[in-house]
PDB file of N, CA and C in Angstrom:
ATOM      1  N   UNK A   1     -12.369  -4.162 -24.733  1.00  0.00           N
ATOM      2  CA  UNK A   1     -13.200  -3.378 -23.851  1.00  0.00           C
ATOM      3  C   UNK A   1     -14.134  -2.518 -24.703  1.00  0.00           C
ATOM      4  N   UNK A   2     -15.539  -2.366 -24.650  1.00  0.00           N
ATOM      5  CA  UNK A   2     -16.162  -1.556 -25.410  1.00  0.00           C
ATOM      6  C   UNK A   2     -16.259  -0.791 -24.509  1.00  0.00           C
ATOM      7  N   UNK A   3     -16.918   0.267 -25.721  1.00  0.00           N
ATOM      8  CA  UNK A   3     -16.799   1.748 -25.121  1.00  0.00           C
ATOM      9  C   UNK A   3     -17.960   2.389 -24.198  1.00  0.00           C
ATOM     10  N   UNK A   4     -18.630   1.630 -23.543  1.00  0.00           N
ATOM     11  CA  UNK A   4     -19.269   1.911 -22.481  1.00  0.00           C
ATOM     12  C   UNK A   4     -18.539   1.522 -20.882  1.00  0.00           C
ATOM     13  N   UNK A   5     -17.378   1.314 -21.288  1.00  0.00           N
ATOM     14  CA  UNK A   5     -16.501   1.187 -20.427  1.00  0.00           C
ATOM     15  C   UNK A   5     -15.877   2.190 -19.696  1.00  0.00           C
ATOM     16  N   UNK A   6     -15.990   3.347 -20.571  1.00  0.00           N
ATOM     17  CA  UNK A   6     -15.530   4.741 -20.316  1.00  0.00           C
ATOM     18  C   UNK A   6     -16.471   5.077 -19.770  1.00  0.00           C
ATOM     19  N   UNK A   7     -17.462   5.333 -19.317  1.00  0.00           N
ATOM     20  CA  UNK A   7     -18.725   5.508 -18.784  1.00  0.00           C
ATOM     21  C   UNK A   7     -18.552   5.587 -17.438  1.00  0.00           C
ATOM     22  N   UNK A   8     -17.976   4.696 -17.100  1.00  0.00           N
ATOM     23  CA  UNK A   8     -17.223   3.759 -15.552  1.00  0.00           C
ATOM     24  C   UNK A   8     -16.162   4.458 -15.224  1.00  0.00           C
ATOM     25  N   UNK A   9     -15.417   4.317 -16.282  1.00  0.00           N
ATOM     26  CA  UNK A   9     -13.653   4.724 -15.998  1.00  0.00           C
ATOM     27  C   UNK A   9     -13.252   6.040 -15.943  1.00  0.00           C
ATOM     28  N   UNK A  10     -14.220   6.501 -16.829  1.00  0.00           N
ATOM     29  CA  UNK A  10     -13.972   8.433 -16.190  1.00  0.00           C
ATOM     30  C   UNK A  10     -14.230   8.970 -15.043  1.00  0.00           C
ATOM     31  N   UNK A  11     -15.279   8.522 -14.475  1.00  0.00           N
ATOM     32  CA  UNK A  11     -15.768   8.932 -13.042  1.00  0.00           C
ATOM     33  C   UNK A  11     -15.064   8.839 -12.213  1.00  0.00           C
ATOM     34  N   UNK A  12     -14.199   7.738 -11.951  1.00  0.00           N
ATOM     35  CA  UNK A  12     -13.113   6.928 -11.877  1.00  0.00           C
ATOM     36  C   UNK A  12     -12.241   7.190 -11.232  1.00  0.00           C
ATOM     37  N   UNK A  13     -11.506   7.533 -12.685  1.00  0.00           N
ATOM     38  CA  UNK A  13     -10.394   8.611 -12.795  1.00  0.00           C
ATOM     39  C   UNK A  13     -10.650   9.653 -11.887  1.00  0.00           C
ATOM     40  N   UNK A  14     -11.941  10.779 -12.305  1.00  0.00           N
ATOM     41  CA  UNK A  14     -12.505  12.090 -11.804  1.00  0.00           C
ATOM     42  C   UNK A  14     -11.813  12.002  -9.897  1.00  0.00           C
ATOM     43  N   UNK A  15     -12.681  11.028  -9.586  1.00  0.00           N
ATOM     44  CA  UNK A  15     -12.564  10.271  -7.984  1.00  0.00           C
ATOM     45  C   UNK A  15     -11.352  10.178  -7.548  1.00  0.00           C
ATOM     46  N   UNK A  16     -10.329   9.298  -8.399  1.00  0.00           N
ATOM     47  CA  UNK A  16      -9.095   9.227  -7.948  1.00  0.00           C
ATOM     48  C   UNK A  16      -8.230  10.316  -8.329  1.00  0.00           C
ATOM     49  N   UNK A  17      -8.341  10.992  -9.174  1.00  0.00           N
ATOM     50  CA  UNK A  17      -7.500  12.344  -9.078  1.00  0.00           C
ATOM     51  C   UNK A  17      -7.882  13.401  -7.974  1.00  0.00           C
ATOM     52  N   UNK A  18      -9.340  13.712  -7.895  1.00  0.00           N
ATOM     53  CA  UNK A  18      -9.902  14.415  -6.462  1.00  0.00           C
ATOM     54  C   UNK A  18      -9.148  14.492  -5.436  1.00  0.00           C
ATOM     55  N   UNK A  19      -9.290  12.651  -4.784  1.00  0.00           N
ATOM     56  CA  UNK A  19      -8.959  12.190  -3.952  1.00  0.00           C
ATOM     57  C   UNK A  19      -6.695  12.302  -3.797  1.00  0.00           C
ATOM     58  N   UNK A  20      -6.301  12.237  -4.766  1.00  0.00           N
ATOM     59  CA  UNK A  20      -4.979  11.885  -4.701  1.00  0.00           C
ATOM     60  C   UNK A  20      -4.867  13.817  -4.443  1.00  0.00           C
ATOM     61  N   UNK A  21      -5.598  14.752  -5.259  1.00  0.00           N
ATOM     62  CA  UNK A  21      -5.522  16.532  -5.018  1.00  0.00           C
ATOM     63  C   UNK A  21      -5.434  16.935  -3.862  1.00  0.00           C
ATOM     64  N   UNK A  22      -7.062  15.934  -2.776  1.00  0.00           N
ATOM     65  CA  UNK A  22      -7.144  16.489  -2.017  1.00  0.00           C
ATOM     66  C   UNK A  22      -6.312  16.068  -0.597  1.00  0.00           C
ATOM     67  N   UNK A  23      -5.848  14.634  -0.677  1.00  0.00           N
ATOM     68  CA  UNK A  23      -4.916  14.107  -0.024  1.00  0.00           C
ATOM     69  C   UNK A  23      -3.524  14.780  -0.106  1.00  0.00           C
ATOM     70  N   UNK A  24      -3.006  15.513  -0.987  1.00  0.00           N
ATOM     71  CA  UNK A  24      -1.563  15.960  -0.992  1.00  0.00           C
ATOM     72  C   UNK A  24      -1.874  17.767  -0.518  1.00  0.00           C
ATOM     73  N   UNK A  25      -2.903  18.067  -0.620  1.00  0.00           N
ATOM     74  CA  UNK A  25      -3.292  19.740  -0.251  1.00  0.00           C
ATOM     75  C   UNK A  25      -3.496  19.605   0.857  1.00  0.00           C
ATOM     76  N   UNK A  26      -4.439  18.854   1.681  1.00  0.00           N
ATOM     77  CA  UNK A  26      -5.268  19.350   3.248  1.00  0.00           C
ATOM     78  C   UNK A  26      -3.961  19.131   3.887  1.00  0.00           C
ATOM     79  N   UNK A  27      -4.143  19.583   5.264  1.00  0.00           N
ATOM     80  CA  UNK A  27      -3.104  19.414   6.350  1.00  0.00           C
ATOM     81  C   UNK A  27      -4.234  18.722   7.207  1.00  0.00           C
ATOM     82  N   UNK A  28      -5.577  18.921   7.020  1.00  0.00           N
ATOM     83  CA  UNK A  28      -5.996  18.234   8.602  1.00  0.00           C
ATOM     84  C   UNK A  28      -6.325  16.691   8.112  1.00  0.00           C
ATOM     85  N   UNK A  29      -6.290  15.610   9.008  1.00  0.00           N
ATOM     86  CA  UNK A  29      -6.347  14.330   8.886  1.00  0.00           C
ATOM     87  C   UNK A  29      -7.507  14.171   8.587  1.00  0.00           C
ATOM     88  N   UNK A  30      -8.510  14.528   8.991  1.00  0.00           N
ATOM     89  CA  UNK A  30      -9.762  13.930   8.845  1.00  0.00           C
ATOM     90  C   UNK A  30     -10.111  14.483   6.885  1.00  0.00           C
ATOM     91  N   UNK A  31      -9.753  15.102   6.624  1.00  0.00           N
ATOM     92  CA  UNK A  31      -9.876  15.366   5.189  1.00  0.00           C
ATOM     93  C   UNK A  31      -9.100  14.549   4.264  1.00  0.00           C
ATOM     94  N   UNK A  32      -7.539  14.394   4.983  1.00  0.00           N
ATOM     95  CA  UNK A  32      -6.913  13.749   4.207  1.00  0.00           C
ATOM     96  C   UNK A  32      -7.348  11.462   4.331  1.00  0.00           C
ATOM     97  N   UNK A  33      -8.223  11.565   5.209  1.00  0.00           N
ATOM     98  CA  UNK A  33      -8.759   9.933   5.475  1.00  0.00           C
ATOM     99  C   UNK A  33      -9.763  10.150   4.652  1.00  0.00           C
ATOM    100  N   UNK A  34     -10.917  11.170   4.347  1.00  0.00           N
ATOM    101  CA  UNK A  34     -11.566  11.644   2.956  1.00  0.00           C
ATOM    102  C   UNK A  34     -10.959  11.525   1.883  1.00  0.00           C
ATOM    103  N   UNK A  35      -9.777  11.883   1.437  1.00  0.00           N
ATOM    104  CA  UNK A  35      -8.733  11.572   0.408  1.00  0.00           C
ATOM    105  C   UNK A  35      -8.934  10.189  -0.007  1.00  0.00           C
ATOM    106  N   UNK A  36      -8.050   9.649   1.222  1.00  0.00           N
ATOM    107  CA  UNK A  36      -7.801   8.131   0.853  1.00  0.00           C
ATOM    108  C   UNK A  36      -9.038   6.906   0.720  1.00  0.00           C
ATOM    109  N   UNK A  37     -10.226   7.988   1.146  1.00  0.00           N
ATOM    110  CA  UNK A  37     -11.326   6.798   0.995  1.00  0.00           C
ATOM    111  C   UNK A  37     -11.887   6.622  -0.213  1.00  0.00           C
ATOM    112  N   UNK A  38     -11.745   7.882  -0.611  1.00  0.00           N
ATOM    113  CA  UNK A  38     -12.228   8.578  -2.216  1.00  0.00           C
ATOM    114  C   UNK A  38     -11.253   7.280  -3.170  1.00  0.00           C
ATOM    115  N   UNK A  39     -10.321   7.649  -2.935  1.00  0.00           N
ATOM    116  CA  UNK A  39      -8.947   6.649  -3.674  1.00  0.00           C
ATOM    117  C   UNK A  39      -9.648   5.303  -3.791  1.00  0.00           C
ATOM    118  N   UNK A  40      -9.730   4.828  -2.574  1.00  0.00           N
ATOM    119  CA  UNK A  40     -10.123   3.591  -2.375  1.00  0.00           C
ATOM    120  C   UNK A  40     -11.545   3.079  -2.971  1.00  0.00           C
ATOM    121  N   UNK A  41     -11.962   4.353  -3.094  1.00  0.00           N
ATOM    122  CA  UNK A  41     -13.719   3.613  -3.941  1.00  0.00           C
ATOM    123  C   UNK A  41     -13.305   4.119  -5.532  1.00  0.00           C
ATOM    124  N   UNK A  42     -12.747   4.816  -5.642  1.00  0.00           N
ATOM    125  CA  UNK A  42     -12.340   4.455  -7.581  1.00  0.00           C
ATOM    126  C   UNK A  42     -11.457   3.462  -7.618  1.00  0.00           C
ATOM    127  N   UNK A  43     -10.711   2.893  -6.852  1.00  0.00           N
ATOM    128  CA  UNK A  43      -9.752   1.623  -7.603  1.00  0.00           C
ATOM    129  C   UNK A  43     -11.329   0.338  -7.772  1.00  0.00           C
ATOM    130  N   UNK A  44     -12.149   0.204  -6.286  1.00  0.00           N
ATOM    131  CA  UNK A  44     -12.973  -0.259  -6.414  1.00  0.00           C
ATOM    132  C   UNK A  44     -14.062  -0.144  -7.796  1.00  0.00           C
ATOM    133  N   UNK A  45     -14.298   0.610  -7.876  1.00  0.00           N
ATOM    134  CA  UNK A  45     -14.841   0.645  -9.258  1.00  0.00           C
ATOM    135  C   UNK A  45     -14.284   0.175 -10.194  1.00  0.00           C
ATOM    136  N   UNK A  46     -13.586   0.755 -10.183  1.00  0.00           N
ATOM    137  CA  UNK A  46     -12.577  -0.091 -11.538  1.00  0.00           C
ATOM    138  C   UNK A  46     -11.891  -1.550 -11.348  1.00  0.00           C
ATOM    139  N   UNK A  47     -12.399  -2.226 -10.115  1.00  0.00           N
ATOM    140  CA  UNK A  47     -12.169  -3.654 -10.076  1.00  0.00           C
ATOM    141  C   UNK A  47     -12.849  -4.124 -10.739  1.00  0.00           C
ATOM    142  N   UNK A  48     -14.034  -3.398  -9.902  1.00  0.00           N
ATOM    143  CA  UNK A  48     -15.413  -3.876 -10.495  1.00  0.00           C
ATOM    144  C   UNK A  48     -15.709  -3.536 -12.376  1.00  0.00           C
ATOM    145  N   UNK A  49     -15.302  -2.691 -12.755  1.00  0.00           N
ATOM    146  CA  UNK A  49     -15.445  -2.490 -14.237  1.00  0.00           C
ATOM    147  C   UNK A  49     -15.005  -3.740 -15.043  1.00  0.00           C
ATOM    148  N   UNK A  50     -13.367  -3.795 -14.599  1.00  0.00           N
ATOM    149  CA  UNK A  50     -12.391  -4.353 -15.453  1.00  0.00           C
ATOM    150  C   UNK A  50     -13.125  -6.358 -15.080  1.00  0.00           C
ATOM    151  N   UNK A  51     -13.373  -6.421 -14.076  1.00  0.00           N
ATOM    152  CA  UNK A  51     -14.139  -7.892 -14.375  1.00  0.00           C
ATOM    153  C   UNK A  51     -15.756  -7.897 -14.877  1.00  0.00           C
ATOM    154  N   UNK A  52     -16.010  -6.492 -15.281  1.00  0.00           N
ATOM    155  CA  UNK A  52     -17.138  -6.934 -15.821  1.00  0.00           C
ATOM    156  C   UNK A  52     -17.062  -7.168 -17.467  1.00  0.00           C
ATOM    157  N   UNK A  53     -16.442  -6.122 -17.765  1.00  0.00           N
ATOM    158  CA  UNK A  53     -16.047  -6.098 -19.418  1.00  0.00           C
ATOM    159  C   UNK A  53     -14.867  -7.156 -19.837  1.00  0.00           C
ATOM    160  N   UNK A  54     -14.064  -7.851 -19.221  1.00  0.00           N
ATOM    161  CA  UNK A  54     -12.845  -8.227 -19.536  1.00  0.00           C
ATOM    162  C   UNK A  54     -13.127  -9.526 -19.237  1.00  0.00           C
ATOM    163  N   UNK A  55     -13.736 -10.065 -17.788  1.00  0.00           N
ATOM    164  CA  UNK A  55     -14.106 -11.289 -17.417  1.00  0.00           C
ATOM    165  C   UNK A  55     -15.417 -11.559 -17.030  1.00  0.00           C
ATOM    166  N   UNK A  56     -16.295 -11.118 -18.111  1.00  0.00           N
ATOM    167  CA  UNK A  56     -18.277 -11.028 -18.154  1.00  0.00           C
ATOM    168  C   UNK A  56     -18.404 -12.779 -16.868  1.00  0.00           C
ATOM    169  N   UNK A  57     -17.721 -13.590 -17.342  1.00  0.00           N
ATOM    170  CA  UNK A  57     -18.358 -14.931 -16.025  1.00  0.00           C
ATOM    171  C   UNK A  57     -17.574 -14.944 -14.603  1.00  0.00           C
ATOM    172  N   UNK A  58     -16.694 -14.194 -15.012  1.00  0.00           N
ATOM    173  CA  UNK A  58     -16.199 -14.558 -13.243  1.00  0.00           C
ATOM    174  C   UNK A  58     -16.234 -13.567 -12.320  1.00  0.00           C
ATOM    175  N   UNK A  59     -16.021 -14.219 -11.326  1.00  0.00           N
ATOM    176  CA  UNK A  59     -16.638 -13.137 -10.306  1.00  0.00           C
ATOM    177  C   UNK A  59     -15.560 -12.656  -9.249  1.00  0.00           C
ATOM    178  N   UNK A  60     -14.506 -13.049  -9.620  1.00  0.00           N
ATOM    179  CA  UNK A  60     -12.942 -12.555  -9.104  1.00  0.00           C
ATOM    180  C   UNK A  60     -12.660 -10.948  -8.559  1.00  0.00           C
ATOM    181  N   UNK A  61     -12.987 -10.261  -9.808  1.00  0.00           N
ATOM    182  CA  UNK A  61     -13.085  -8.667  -9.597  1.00  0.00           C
ATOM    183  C   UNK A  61     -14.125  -8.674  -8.369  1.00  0.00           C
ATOM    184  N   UNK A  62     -15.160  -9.218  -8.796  1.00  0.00           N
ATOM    185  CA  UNK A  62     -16.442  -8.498  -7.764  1.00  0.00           C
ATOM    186  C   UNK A  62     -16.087  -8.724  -5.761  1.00  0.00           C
ATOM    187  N   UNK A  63     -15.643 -10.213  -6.023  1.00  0.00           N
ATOM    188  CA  UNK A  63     -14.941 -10.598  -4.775  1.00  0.00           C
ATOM    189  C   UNK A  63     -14.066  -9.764  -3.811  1.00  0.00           C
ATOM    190  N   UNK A  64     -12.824  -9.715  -4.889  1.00  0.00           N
ATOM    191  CA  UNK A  64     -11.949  -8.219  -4.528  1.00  0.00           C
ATOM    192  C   UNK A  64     -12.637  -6.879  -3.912  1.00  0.00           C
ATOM    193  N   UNK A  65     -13.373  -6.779  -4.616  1.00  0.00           N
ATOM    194  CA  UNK A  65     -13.819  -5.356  -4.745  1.00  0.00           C
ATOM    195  C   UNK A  65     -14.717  -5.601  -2.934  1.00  0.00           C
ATOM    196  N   UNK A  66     -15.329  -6.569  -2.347  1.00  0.00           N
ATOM    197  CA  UNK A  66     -16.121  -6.790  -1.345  1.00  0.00           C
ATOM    198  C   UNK A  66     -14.794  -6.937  -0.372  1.00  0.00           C
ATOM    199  N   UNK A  67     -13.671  -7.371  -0.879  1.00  0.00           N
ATOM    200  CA  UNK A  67     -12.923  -7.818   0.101  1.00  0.00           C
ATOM    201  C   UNK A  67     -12.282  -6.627   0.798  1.00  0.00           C
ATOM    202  N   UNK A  68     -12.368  -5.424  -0.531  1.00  0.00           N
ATOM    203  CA  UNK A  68     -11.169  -4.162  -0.030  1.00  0.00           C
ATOM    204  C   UNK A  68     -12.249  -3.249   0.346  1.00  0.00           C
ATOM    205  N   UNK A  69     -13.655  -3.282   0.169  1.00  0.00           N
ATOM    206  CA  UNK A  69     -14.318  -2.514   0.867  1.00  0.00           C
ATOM    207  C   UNK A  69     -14.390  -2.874   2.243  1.00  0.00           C
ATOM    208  N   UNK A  70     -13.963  -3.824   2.782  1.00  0.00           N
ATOM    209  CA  UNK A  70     -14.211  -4.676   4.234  1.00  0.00           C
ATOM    210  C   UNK A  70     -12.762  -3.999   4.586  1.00  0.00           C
ATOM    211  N   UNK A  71     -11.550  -4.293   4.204  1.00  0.00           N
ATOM    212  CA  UNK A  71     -10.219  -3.766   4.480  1.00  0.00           C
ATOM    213  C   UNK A  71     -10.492  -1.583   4.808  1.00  0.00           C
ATOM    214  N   UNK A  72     -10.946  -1.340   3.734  1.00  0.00           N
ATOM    215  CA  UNK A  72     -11.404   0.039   4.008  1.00  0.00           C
ATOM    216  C   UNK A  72     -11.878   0.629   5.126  1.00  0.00           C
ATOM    217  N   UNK A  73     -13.348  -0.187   5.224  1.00  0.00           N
ATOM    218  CA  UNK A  73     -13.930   0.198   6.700  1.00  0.00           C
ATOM    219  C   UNK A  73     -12.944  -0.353   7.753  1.00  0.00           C
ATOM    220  N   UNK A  74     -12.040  -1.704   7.978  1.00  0.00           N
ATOM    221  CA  UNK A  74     -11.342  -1.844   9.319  1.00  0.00           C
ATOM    222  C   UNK A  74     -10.299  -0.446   9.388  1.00  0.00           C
ATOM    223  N   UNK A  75      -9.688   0.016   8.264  1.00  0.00           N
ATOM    224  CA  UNK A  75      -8.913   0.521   8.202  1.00  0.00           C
ATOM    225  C   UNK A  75      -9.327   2.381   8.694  1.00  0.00           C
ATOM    226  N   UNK A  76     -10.532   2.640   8.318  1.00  0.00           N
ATOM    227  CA  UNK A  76     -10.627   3.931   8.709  1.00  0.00           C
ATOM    228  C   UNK A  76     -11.416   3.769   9.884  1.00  0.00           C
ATOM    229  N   UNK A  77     -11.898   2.598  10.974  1.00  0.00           N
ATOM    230  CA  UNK A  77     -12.092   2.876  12.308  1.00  0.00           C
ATOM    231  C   UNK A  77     -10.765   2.492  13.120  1.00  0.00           C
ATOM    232  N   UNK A  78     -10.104   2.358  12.375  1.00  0.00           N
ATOM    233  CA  UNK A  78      -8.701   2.286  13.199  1.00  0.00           C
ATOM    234  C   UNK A  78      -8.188   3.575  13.050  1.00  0.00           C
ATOM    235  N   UNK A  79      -8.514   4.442  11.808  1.00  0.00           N
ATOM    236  CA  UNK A  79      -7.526   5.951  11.869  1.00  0.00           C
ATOM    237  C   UNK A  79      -8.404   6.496  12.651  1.00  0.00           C
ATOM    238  N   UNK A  80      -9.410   6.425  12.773  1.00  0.00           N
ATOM    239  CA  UNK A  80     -10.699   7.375  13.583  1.00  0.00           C
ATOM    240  C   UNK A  80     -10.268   7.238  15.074  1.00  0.00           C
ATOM    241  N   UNK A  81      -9.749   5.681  15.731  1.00  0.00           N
ATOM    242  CA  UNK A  81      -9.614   5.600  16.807  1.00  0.00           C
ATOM    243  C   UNK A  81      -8.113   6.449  17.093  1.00  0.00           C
ATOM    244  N   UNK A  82      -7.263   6.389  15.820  1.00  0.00           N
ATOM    245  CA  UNK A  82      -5.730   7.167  16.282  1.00  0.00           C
ATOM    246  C   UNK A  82      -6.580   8.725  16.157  1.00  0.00           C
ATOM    247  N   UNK A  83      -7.470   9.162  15.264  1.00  0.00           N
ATOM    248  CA  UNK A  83      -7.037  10.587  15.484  1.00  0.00           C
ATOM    249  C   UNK A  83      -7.607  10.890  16.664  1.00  0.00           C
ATOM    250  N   UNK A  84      -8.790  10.269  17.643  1.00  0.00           N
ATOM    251  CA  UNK A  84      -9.148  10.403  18.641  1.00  0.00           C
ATOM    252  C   UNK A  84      -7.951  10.843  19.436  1.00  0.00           C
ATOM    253  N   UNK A  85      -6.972   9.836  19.691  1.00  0.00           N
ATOM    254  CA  UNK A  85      -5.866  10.128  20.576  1.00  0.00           C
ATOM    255  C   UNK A  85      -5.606  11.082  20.644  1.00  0.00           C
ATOM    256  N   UNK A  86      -4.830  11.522  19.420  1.00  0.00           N
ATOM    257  CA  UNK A  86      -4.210  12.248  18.968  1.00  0.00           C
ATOM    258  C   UNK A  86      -4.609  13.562  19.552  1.00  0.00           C
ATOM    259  N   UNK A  87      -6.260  13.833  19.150  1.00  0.00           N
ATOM    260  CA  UNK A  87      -6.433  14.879  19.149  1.00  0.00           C
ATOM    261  C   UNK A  87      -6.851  15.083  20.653  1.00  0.00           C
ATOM    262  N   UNK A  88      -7.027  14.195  21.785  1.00  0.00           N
ATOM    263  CA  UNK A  88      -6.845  13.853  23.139  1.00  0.00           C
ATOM    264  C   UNK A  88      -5.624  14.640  23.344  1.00  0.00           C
ATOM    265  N   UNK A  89      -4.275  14.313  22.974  1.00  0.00           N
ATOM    266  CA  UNK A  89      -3.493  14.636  23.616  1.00  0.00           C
ATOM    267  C   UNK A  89      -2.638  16.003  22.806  1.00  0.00           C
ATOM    268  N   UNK A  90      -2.883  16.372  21.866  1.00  0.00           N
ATOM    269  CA  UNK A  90      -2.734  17.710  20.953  1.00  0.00           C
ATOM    270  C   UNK A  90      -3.276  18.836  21.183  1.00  0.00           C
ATOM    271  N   UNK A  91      -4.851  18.348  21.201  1.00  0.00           N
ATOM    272  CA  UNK A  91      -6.213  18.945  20.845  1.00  0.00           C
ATOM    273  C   UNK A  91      -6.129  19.821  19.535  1.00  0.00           C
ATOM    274  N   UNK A  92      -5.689  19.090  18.505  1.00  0.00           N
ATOM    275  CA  UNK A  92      -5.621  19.488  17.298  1.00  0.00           C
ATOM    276  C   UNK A  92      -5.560  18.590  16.310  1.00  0.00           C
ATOM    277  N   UNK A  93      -5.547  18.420  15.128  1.00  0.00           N
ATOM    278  CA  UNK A  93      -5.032  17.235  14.462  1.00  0.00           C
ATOM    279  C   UNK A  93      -4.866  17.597  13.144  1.00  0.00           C
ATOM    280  N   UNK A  94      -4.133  18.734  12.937  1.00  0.00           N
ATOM    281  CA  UNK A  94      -3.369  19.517  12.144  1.00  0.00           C
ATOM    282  C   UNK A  94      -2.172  18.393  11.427  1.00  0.00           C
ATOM    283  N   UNK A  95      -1.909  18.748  10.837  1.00  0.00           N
ATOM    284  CA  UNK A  95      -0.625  17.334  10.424  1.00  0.00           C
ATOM    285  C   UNK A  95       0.545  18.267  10.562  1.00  0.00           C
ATOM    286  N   UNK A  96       0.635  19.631  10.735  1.00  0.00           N
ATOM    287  CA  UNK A  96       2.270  20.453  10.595  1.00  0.00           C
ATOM    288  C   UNK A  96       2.375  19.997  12.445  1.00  0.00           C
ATOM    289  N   UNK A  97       0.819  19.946  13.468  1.00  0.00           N
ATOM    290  CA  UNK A  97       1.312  19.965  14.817  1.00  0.00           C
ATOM    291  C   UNK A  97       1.807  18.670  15.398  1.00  0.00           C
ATOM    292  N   UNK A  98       1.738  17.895  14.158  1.00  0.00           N
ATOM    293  CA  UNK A  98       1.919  16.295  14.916  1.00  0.00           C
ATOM    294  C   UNK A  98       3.274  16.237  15.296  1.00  0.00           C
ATOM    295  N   UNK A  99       4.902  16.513  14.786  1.00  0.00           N
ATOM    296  CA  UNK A  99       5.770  16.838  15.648  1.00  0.00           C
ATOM    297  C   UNK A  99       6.064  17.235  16.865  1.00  0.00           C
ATOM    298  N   UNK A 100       5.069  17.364  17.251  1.00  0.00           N
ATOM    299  CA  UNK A 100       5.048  18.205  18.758  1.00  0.00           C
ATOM    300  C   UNK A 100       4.768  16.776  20.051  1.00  0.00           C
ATOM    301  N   UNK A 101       4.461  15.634  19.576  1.00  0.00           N
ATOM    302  CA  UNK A 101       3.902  14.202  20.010  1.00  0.00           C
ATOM    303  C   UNK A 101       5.553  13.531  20.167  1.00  0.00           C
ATOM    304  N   UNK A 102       6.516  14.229  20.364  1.00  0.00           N
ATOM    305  CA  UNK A 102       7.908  13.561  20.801  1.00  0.00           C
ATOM    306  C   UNK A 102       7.905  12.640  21.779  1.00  0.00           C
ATOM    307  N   UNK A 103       8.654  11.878  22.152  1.00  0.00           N
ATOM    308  CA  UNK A 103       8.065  11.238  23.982  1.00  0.00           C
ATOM    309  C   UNK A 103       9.480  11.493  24.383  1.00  0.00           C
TER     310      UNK A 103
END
């Protein structure tokens, strides 16, 4: 790997530590789906890095990287549609009040 690789991989890092900080601190959901999206675009990057420097002809990484950005977006209009509920039937979406959703 040369060292313009770090270039990539620090930002990276920067992103996924943010993201993993701000995911274990917030209590409200919509920050913590900010968390996990953050997460999700530095692993992406670094799909994308590690097949550019490691496998310069194939296009495996880049594939991935299109495939989990597609998984990403299904995945956060599906949390968007739960916190809707949620916050329908809460009117909050606090994560200490979600216990309160017993049936």
């Amino acid at each position: 790997m040369e060292i313009k690789a770090i270039f990539y991989l620090l930002p990276a890092l920067v992103m996924f530590c943010a993201g993993v900080y701000g995911f274990i601190t917030r209590r409200n959901m919509i920050a913590m789906l900010i968390s996990l999206e953050l997460m999700l675009n530095a692993v992406d990057i670094n799909f994308a890095v590690f097949n550019r420097f490691l496998f310069p002809g194939a296009l495996e990484g880049m594939f991935f990287t299109l495939f989990a950005i597609a998984i990403a977006a299904a995945e956060t209009a599906l949390a968007i549609a739960i916190l809707i509920n949620i916050f329908r039937s809460v009117k909050n979406i606090d994560v200490r009040d979600l216990n309160e959703m017993k049936f």
